[in-house]
C-alpha atoms as a PDB file:
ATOM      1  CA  UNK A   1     -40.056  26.598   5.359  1.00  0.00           C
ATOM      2  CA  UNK A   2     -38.432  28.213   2.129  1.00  0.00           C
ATOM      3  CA  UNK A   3     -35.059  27.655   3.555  1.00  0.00           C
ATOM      4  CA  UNK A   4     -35.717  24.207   4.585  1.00  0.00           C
ATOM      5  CA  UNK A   5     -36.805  23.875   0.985  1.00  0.00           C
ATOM      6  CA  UNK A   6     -34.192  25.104  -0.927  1.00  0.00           C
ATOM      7  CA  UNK A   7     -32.122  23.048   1.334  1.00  0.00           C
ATOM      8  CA  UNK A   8     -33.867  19.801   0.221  1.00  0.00           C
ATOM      9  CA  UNK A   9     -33.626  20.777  -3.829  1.00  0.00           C
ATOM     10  CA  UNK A  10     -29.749  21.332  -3.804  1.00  0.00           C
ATOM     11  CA  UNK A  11     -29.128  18.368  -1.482  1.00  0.00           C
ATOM     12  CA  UNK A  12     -30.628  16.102  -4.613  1.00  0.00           C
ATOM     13  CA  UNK A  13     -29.968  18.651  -7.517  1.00  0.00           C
ATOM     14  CA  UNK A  14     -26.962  16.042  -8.814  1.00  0.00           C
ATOM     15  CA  UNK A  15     -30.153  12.784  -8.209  1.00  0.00           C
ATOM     16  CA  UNK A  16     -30.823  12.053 -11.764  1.00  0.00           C
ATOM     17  CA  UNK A  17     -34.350  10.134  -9.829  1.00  0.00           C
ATOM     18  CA  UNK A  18     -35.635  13.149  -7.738  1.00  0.00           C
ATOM     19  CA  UNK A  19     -36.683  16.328  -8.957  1.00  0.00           C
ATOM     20  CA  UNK A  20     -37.600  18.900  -6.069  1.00  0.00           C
ATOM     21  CA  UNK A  21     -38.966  22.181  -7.384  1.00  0.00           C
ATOM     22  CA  UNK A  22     -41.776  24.621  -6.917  1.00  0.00           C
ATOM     23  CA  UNK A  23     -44.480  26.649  -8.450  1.00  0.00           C
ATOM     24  CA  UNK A  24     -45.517  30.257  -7.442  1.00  0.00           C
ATOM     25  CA  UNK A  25     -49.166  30.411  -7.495  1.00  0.00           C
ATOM     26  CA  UNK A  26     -49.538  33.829  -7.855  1.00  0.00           C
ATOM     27  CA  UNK A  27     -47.617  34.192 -11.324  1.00  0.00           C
ATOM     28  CA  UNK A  28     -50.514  33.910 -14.156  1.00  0.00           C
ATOM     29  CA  UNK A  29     -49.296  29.919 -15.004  1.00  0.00           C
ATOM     30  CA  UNK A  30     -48.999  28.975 -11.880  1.00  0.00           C
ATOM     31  CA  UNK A  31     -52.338  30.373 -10.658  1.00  0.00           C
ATOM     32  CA  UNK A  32     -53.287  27.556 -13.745  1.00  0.00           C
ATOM     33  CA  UNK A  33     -51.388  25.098 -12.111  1.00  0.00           C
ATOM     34  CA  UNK A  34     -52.190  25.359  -8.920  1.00  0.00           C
ATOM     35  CA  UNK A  35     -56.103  25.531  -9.441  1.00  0.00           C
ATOM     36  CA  UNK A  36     -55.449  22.361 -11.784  1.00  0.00           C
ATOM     37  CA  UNK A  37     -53.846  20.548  -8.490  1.00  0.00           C
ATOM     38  CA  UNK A  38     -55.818  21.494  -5.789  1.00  0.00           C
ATOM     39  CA  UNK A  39     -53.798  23.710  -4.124  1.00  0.00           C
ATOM     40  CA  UNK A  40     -56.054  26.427  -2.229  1.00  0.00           C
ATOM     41  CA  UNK A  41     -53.082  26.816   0.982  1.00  0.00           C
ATOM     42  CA  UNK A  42     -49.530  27.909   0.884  1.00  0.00           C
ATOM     43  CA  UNK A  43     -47.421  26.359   1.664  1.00  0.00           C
ATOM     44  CA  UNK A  44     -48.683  23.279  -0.057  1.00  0.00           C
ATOM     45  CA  UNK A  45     -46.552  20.468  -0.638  1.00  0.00           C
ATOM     46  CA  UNK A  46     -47.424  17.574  -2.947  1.00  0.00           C
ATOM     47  CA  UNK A  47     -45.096  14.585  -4.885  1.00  0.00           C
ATOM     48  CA  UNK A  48     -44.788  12.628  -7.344  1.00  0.00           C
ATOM     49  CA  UNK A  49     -44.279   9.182  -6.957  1.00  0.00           C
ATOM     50  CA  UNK A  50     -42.672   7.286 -10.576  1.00  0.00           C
ATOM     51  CA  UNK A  51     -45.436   5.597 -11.722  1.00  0.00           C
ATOM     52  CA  UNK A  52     -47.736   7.469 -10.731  1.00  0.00           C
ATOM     53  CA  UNK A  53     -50.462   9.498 -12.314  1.00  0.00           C
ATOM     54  CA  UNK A  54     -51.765  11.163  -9.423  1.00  0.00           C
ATOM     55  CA  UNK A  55     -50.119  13.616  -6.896  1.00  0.00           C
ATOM     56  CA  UNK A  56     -49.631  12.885  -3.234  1.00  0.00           C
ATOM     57  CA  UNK A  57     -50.049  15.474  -0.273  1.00  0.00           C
ATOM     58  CA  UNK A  58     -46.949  15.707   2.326  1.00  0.00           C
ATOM     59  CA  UNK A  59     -49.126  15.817   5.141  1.00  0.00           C
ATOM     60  CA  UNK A  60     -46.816  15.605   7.670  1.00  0.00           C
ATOM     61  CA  UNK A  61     -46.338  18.572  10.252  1.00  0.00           C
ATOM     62  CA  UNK A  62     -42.685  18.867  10.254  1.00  0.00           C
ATOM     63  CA  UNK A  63     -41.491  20.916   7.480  1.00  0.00           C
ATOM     64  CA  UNK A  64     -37.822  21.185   8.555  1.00  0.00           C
ATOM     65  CA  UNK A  65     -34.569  20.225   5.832  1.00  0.00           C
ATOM     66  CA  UNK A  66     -34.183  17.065   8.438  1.00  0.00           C
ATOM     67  CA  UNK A  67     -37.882  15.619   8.506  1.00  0.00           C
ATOM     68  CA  UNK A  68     -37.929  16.413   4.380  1.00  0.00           C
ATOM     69  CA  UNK A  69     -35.022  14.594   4.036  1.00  0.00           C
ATOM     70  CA  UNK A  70     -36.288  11.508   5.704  1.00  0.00           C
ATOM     71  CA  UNK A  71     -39.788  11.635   4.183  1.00  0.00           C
ATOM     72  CA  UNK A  72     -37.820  12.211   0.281  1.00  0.00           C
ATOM     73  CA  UNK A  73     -35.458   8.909   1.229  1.00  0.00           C
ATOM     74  CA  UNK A  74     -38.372   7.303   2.635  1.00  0.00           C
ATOM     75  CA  UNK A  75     -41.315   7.974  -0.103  1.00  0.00           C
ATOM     76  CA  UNK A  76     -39.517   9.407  -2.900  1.00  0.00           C
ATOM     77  CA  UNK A  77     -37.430   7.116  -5.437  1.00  0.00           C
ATOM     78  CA  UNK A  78     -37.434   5.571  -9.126  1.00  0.00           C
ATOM     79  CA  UNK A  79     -40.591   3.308 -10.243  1.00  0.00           C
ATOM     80  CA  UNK A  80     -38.654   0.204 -10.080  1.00  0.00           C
ATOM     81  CA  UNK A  81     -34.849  -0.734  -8.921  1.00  0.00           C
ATOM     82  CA  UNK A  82     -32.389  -3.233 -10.595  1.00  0.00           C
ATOM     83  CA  UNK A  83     -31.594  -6.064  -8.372  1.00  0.00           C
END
C-alpha cells in the first residue's frame, strides 16, 4: 500500500485543501501519536475532514492509488465552498 500512498500525496502535493501525509508509529513521537489516535494496526488510515474535530477511519478494503483517489475526491475537501 506504501506505493499506492505515496502516489496519492504527490498527486495533491500542489492542493492548497488536502494534506496527505503519514506518521511512523514506531519513532518515539509517533508511538505518542499513534496511542493518542487509536491506532493499534498498521496500516491504519484515518482523515481529517475541515471542520472537524474528530478523525475518521478509511474503512474501505481497497487500498489501491485508484480507489484512494476516488474516496480523497469523494470525502476529502475544504469546510465550505464559494458559490
Amino acid at each position: 500500500m506504501a506505493p499506492a500512498w505515496r502516489e496519492l500525496g504527490d498527486a495533491y502535493a500542489a492542493d492548497d485543501a488536502i494534506l496527505i501525509g503519514e506518521v511512523d508509529c514506531t519513532s518515539e513521537l509517533g508511538k505518542q501519536n499513534c496511542r493518542l489516535r487509536g491506532v493499534q494496526a498498521y496500516p491504519t488510515l484515518k482523515f481529517l475532514q475541515a471542520g472537524d474535530s474528530e478523525l475518521q477511519e478509511y474503512d474501505e478494503s481497497e487500498h489501491s492509488f485508484e480507489a484512494l483517489d476516488a474516496f480523497t475526491k469523494e470525502n476529502v475537501g475544504p469546510a465550505c465552498i464559494a458559490s
